[in-house]
Structure formats: C-alpha cells, structure tokens
N, C-alpha and C. Protein backbone atom coordinates (compact mmCIF):
# COMPACT_ATOMS: atom_id res chain seq x y z
N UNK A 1 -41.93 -53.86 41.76
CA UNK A 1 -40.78 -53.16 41.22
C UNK A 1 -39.65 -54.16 41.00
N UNK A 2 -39.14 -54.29 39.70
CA UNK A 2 -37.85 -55.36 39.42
C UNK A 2 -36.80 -54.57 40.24
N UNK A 3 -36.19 -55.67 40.38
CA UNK A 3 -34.71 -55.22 41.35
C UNK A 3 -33.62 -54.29 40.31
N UNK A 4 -33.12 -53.39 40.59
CA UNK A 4 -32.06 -52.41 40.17
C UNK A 4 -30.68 -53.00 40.84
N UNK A 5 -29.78 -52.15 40.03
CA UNK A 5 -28.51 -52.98 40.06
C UNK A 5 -27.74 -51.52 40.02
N UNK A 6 -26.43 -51.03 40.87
CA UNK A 6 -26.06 -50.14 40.87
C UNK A 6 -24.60 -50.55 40.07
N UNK A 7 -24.37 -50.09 38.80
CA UNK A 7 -22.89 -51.29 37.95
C UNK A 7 -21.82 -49.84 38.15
N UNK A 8 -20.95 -50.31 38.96
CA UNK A 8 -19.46 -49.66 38.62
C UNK A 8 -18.44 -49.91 38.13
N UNK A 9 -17.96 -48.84 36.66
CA UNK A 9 -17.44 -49.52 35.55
C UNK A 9 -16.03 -49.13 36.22
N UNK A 10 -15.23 -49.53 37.05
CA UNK A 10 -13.79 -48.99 37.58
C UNK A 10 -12.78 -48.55 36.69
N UNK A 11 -12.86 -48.65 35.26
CA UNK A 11 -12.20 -48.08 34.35
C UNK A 11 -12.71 -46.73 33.72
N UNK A 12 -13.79 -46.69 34.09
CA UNK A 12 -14.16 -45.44 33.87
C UNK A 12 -14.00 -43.99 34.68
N UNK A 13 -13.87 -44.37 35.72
CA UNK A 13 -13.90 -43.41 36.72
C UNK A 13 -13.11 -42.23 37.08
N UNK A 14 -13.01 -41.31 37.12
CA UNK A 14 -11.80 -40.28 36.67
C UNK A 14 -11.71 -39.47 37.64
N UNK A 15 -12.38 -39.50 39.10
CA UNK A 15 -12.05 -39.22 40.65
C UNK A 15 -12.26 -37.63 40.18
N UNK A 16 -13.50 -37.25 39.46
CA UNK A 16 -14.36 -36.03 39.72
C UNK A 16 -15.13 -35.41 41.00
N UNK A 17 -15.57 -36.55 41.22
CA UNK A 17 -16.37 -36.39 42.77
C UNK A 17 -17.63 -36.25 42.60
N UNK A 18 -18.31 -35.90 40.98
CA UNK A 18 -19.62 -35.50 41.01
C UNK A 18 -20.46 -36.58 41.76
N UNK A 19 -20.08 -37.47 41.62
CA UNK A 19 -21.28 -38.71 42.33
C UNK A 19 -21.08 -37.83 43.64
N UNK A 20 -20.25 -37.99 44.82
CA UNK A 20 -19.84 -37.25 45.89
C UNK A 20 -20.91 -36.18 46.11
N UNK A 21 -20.44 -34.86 45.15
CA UNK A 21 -20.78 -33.73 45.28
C UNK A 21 -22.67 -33.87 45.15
N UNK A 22 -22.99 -34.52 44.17
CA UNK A 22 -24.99 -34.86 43.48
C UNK A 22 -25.28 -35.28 44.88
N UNK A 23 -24.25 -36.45 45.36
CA UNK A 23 -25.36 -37.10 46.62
C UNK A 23 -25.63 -36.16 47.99
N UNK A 24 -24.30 -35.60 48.27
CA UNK A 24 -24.59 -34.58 48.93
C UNK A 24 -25.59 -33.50 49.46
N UNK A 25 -25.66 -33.10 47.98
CA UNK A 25 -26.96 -32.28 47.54
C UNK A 25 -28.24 -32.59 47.62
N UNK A 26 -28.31 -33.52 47.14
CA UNK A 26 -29.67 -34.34 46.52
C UNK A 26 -30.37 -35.01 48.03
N UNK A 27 -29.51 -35.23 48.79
CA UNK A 27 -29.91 -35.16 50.71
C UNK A 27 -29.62 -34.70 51.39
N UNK A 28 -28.89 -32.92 51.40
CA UNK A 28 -28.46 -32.38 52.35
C UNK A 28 -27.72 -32.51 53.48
N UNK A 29 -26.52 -33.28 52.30
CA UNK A 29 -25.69 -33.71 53.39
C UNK A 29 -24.43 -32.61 53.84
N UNK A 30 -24.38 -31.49 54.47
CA UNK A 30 -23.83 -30.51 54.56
C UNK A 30 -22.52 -30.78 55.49
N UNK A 31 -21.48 -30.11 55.11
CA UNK A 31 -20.49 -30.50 56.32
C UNK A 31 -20.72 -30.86 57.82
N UNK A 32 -22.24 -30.23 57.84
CA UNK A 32 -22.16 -30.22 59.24
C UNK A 32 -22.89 -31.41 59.56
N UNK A 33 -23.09 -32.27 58.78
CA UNK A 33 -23.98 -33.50 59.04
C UNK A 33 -22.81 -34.71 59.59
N UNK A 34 -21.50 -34.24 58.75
CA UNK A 34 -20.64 -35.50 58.84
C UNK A 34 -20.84 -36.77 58.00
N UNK A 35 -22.06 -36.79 57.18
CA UNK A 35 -22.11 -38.06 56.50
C UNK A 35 -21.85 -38.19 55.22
N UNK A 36 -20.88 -39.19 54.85
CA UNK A 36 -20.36 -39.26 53.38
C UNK A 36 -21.20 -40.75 53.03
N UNK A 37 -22.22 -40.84 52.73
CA UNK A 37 -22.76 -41.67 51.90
C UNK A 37 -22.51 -42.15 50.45
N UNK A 38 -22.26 -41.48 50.07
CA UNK A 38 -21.16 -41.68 48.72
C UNK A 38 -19.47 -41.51 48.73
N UNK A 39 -18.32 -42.28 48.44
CA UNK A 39 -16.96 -41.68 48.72
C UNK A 39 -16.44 -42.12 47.37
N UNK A 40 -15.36 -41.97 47.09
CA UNK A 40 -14.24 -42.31 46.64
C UNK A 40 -13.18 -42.32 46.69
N UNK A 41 -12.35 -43.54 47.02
CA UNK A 41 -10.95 -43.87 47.18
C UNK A 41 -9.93 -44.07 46.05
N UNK A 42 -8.72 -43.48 46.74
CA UNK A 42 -7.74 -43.17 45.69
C UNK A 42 -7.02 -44.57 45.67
N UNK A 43 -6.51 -45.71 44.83
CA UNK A 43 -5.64 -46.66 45.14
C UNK A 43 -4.35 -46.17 44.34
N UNK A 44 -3.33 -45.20 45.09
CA UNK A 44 -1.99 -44.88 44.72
C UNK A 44 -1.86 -45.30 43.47
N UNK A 45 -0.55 -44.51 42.64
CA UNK A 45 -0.11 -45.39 41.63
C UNK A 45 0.93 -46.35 41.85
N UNK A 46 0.92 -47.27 41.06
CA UNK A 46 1.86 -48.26 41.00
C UNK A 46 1.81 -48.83 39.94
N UNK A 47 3.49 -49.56 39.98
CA UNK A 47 3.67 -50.03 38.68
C UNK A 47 3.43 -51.43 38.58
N UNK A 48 2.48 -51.70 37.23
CA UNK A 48 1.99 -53.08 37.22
C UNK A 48 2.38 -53.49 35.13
N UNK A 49 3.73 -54.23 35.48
CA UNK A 49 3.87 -54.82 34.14
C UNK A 49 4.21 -53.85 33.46
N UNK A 50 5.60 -52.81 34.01
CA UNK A 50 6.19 -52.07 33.46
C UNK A 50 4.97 -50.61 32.72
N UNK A 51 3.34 -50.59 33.65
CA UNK A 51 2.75 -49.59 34.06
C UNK A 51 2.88 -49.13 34.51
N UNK A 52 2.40 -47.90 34.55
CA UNK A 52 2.01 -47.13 36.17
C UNK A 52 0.49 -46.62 35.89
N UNK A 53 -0.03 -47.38 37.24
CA UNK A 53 -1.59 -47.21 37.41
C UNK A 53 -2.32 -46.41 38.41
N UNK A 54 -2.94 -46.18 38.36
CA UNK A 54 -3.61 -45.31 39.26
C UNK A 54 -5.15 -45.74 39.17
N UNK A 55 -6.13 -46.47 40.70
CA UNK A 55 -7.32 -46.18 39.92
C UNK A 55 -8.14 -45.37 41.48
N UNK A 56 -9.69 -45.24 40.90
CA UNK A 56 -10.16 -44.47 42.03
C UNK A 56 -11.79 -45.39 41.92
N UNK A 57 -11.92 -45.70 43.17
CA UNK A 57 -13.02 -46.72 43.74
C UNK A 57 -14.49 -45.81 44.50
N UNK A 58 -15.56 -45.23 43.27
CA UNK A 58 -16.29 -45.51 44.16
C UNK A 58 -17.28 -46.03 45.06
N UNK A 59 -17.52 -45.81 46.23
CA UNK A 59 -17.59 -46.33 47.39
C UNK A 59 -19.37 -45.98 47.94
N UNK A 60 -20.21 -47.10 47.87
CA UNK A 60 -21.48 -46.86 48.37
C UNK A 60 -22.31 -47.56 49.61
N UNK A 61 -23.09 -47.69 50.11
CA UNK A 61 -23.97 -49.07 51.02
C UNK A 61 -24.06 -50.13 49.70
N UNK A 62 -23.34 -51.49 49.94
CA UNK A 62 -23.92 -52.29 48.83
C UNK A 62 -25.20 -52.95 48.97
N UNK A 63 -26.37 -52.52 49.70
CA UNK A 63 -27.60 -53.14 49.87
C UNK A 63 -27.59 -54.52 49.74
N UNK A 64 -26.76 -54.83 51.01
CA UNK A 64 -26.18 -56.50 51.13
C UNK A 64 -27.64 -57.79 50.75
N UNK A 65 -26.77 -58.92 50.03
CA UNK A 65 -28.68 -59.99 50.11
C UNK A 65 -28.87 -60.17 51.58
N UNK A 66 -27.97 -60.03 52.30
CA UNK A 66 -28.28 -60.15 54.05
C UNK A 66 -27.81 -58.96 54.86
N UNK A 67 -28.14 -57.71 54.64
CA UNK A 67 -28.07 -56.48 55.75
C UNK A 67 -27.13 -56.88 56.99
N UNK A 68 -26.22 -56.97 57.79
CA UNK A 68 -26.18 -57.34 58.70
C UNK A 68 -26.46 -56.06 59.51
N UNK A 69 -26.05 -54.69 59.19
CA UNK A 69 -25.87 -53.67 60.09
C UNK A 69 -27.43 -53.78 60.74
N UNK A 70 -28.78 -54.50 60.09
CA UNK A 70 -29.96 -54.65 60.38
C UNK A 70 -30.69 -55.50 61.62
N UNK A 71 -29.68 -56.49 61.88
CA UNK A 71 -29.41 -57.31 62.90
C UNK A 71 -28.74 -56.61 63.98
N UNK A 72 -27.83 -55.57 63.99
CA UNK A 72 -27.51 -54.88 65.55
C UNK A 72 -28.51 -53.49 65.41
N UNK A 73 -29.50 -53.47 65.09
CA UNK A 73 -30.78 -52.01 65.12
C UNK A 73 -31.51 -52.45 66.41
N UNK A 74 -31.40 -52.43 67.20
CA UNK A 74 -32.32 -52.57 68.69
C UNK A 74 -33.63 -51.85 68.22
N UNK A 75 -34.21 -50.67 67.53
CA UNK A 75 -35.36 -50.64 67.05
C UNK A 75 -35.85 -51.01 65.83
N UNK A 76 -35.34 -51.83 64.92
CA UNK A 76 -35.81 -52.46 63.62
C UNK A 76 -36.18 -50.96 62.32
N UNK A 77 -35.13 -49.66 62.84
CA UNK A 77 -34.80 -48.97 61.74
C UNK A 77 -34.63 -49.48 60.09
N UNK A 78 -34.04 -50.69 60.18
CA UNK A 78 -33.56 -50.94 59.14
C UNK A 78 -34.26 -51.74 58.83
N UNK A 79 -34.75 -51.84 57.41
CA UNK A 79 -35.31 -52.62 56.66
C UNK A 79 -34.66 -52.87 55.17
N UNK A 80 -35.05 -54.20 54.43
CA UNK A 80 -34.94 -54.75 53.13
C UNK A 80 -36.11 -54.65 52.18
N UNK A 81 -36.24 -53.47 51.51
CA UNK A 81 -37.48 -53.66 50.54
C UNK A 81 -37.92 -54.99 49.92
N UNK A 82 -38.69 -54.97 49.11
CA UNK A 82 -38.83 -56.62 48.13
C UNK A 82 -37.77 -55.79 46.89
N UNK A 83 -37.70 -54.86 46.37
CA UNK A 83 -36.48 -54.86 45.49
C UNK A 83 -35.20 -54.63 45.50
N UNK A 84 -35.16 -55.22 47.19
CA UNK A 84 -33.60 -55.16 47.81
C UNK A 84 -32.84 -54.25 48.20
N UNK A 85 -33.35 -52.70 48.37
CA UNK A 85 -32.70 -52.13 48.63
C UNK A 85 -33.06 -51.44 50.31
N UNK A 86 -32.02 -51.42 50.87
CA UNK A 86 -31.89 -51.35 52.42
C UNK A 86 -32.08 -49.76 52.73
N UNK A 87 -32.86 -49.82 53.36
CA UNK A 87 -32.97 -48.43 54.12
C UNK A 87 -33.33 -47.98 55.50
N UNK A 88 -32.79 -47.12 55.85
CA UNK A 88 -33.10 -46.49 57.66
C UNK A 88 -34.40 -45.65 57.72
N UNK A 89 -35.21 -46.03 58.29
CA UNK A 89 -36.23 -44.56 58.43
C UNK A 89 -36.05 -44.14 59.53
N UNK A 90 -35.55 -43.29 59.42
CA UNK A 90 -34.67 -41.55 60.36
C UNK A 90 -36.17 -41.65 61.45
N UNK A 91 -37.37 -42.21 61.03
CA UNK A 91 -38.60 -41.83 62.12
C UNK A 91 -38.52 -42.53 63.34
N UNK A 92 -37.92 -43.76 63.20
CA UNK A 92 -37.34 -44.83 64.10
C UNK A 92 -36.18 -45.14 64.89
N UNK A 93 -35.35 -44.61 63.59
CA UNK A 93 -33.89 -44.09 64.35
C UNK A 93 -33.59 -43.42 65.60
N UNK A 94 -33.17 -44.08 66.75
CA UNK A 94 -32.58 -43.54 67.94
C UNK A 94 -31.31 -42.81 67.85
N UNK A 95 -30.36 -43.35 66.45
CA UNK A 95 -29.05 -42.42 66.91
C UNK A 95 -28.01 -43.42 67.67
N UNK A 96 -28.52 -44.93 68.55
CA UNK A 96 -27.88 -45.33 68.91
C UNK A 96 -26.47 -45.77 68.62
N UNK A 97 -26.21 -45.60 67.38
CA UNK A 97 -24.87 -45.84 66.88
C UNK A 97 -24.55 -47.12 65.98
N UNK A 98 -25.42 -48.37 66.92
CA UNK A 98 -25.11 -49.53 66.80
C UNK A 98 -24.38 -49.80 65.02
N UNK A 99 -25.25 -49.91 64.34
CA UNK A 99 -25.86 -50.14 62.80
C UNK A 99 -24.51 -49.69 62.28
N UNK A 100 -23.81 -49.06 63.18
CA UNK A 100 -22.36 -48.25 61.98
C UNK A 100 -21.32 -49.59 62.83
N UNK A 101 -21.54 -50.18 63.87
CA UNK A 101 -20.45 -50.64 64.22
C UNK A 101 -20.41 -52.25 63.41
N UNK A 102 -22.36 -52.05 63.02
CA UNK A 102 -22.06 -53.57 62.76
C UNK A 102 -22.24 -53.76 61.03
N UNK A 103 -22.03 -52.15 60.44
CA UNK A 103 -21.68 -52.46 59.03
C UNK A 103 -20.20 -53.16 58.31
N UNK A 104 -20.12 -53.80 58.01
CA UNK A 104 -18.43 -54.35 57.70
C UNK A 104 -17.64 -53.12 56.87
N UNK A 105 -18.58 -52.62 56.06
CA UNK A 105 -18.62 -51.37 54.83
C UNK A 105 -18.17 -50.31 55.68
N UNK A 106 -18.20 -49.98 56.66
CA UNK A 106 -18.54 -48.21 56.27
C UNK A 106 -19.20 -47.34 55.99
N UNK A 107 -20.49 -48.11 55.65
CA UNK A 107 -21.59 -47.34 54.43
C UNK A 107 -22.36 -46.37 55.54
N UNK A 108 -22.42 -46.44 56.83
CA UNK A 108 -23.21 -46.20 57.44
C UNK A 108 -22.55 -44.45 58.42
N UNK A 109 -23.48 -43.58 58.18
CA UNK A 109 -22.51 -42.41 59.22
C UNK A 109 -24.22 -41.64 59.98
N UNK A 110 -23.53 -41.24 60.99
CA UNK A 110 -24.65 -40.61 61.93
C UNK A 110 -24.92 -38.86 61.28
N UNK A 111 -26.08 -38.27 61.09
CA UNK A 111 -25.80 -37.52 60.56
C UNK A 111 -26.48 -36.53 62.42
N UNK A 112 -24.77 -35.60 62.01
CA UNK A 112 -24.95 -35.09 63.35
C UNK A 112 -26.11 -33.69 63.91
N UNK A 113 -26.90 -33.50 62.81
CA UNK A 113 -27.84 -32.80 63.27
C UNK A 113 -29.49 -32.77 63.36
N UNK A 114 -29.52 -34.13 62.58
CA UNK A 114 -30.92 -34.75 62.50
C UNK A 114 -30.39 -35.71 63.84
N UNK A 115 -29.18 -36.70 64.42
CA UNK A 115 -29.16 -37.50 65.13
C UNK A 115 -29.69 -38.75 64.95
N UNK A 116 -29.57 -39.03 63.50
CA UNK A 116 -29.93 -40.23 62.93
C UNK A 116 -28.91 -40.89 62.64
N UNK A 117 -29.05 -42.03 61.98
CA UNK A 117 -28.29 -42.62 61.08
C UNK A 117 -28.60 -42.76 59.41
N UNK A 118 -27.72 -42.71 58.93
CA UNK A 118 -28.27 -42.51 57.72
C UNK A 118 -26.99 -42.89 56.52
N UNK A 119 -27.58 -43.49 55.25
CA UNK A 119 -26.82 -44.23 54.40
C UNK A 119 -27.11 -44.13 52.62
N UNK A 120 -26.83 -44.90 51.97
CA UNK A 120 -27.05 -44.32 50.14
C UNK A 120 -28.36 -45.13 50.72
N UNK A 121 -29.25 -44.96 49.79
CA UNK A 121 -30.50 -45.62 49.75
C UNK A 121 -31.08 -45.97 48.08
N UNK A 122 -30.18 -45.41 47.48
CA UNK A 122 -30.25 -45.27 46.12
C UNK A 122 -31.33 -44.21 45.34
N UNK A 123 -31.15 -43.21 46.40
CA UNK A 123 -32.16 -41.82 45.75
C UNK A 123 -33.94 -42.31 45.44
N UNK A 124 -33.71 -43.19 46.82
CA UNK A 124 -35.13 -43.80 46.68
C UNK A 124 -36.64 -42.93 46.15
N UNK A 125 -36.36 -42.03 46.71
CA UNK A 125 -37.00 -40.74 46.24
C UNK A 125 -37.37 -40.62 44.60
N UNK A 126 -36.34 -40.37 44.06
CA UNK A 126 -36.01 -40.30 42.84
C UNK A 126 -36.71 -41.61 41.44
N UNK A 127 -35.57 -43.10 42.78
CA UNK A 127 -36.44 -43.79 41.55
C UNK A 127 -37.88 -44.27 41.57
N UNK A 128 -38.51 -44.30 42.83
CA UNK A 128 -39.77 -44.09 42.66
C UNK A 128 -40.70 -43.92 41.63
N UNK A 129 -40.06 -42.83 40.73
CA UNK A 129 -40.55 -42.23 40.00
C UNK A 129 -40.32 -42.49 38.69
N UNK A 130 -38.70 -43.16 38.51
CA UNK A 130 -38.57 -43.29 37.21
C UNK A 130 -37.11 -42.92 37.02
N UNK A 131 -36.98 -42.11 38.06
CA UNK A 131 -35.77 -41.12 37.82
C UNK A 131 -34.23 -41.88 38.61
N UNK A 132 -33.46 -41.94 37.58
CA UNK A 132 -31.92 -42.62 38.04
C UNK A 132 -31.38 -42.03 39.08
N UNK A 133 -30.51 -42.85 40.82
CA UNK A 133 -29.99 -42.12 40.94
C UNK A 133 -29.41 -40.84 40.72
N UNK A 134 -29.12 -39.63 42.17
CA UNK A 134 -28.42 -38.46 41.57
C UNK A 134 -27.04 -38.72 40.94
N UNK A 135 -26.37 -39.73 41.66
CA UNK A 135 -25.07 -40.46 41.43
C UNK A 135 -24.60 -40.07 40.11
N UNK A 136 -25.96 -41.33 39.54
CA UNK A 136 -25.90 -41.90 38.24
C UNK A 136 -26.28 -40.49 37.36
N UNK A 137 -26.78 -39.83 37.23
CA UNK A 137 -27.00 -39.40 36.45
C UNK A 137 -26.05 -37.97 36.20
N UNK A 138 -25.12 -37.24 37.43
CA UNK A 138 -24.10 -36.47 37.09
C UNK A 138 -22.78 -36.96 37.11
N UNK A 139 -22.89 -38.62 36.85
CA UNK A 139 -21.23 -38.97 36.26
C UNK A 139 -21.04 -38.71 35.05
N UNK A 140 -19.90 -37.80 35.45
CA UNK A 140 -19.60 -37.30 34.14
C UNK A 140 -18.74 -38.64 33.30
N UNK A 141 -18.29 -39.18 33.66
CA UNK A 141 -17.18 -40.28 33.34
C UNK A 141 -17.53 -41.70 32.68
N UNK A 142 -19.10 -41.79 33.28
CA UNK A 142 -20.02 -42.99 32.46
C UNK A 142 -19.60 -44.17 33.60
N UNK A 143 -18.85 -43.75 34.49
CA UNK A 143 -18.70 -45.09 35.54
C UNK A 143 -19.48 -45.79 36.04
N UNK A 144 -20.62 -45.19 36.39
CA UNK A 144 -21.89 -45.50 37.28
C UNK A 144 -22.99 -45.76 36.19
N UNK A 145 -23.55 -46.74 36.23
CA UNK A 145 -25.26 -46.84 35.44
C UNK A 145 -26.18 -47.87 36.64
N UNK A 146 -27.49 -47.76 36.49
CA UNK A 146 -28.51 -48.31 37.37
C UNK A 146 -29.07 -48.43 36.22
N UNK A 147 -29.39 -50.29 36.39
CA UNK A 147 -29.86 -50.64 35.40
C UNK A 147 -30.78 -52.28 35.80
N UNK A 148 -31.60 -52.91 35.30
CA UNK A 148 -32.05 -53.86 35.62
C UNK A 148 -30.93 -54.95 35.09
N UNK A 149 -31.34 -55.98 36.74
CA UNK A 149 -30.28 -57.34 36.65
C UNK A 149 -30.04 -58.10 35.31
N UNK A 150 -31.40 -58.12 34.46
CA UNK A 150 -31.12 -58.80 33.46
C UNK A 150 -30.20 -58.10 32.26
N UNK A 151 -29.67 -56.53 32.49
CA UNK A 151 -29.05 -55.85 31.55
C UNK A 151 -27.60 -55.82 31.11
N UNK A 152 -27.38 -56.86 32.81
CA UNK A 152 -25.72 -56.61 33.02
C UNK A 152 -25.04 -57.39 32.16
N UNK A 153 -25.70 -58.97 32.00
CA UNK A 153 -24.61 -59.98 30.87
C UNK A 153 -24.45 -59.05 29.54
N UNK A 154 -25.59 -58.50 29.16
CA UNK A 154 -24.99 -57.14 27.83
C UNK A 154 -24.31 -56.38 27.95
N UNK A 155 -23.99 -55.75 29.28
CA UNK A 155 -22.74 -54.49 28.99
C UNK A 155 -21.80 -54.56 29.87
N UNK A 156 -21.30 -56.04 30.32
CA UNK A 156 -20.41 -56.63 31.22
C UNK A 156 -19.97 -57.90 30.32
N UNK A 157 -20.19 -57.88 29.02
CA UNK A 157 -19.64 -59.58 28.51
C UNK A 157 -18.29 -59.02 28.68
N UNK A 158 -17.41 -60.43 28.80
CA UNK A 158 -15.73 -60.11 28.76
C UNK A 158 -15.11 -58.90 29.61
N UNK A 159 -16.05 -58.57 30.66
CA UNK A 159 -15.39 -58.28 31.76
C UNK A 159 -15.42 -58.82 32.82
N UNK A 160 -14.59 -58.45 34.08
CA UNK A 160 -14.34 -58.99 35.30
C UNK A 160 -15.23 -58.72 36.07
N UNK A 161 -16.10 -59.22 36.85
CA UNK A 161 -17.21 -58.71 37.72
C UNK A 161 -17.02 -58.97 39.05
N UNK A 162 -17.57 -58.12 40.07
CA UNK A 162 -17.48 -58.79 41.59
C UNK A 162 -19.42 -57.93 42.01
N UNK A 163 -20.08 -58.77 42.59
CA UNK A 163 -21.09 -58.19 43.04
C UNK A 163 -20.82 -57.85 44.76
N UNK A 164 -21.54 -57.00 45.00
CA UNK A 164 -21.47 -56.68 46.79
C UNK A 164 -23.29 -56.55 46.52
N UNK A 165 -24.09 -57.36 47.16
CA UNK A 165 -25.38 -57.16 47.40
C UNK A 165 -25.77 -56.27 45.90
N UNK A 166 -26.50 -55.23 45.73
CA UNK A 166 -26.97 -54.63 44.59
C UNK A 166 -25.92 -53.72 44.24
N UNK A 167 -25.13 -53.93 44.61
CA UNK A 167 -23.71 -52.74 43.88
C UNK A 167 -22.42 -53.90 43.07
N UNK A 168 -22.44 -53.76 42.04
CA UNK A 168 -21.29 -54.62 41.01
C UNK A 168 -20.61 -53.59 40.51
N UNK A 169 -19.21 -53.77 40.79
CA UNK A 169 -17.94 -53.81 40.52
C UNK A 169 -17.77 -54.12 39.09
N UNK A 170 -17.26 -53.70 37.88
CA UNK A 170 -16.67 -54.32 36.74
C UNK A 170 -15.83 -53.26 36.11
N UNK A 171 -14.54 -54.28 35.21
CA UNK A 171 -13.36 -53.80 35.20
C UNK A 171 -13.01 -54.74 34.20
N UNK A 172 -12.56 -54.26 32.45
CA UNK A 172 -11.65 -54.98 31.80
C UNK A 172 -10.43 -55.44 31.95
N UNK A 173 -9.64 -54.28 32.73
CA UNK A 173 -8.52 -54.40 33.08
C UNK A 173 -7.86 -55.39 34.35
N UNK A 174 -8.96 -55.57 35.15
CA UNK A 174 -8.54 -56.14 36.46
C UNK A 174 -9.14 -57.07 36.62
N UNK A 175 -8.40 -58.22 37.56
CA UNK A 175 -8.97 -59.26 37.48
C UNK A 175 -9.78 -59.29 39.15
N UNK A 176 -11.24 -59.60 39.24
CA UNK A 176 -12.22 -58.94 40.38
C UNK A 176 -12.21 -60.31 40.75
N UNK A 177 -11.66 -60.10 42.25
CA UNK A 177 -11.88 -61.43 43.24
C UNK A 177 -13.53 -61.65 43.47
N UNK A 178 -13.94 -63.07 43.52
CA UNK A 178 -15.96 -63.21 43.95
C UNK A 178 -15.58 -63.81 45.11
C-alpha cells in the first residue's frame, strides 16, 4: 500500500465541524466516550496588515515518522504500519494512560467505556478498501483531501507547507514554520 498523506488546506476551512461530527460517527465516539479524535481550534481574530483574520485549525494524530506516544506503551499497543500510519489495537490496550502523557499532540484520549485508548487512525477501515477518510469525504469546505505523497507538489505549488508525520498543513496566505 503507497503511503497516504492527510493535506490541510487552512484557507479553506470554515469551522463546520463536519470532519468533527463524520469522525465521531464513523467510530462511535459518543459523549460518553470522552474522545475527540478529530478537533478544531479557533485562532481569535486579529488584525494583521490593517486585516482582521480569523482562522480555524483542524486538529488530528499526525502519524509521526517516529510515534513517540509508542515508546511509553508498556504493552506494545501501538504500532507503525509500512504505510505509516499509527495505530492502537484496543485488544492490547490496558487503559494504562501512559501513550496520552507521552503524545506531545494531544491526539491521544481514553475512551471511557471501552477503557482503551484510542486515536484518528485514518478510517483505517474505510481505506482499506478504497474508501477516503470519513473526515475527508464530509468536508464540506474542500479543506481536507487524502491523497498520495507524490500528488502534493501539484496542488500545493506556491503554497506554504508544514508537514507533521502524514498530516500537512498548507496555506497561501500564511507563512508555515518547518
């Protein structure tokens, strides 16, 4: 399987929530689980160059090239596929907590009624098969696409890029620290 690339266009994004609301769904993540595997953050407005801006960031596991939260798993829950994408199997999972303390992200939440841990995985399920993230496929806004690595120099020329492991950041408007 070629490696997938999760591209977030930050100018696109219009703080709908559907990514939010699809991932939710699409793993039963119910209030009562506590786990936001998908988020989005508001960055206030402010005025930039006699603007006023407003943007909204969202927020996933970036399936780091080096996992660290995988290194504090006392049972080796966590694994790195060969097409890079990081996942917990809930069968292994103790619940111990660790894996959330030693994500730098955030990406990681206990879901409180399975007593796992659990994170985006990229609707592994889904692409298996063929099928795009839930994310990706009810943004309404066009922010989100999953696409192969070699696709990005085509629909990222002359923009700003920042990669996090398999999740890239891009933005005409802003200039993206690497």
């Amino acid at each position: 399987m070629s490696e997938k690339i999760l591209l977030i266009d930050l100018d696109n994004c219009i703080r709908c929530y559907s990514c939010k609301i699809a991932c939710r769904q699409e793993h039963n993540l119910t209030y009562e689980t506590m786990s936001k595997w998908c988020r989005v953050i508001t960055i206030e407005p402010r005025w930039i160059e006699n603007e006023l801006h407003m943007d909204f960031i969202p927020i996933f596991c970036f399936h780091c090239d080096e996992p660290i939260c995988s290194y504090f798993c006392p049972v080796n829950a966590i694994h790195k596929r060969k097409d890079g994408i990081v996942i917990i199997d809930e069968r292994i999972c103790t619940g111990c907590k660790l894996c959330i303390n030693g994500c730098p992200y955030g990406a990681i939440f206990i879901n409180e009624i399975k007593g796992t841990a659990g994170k985006c995985d990229f609707c592994i399920s889904r692409i298996e098969y063929g099928i795009e993230p839930t994310c990706v496929q009810h943004c309404i806004g066009g922010a989100l696409q999953f696409l192969d690595q070699n696709e990005l120099s085509k629909i990222t020329s002359g923009e700003h890029l920042l990669k996090m492991g398999l999740v890239y950041y891009c933005s005409s408007k802003w200039r993206l620290k690497k």
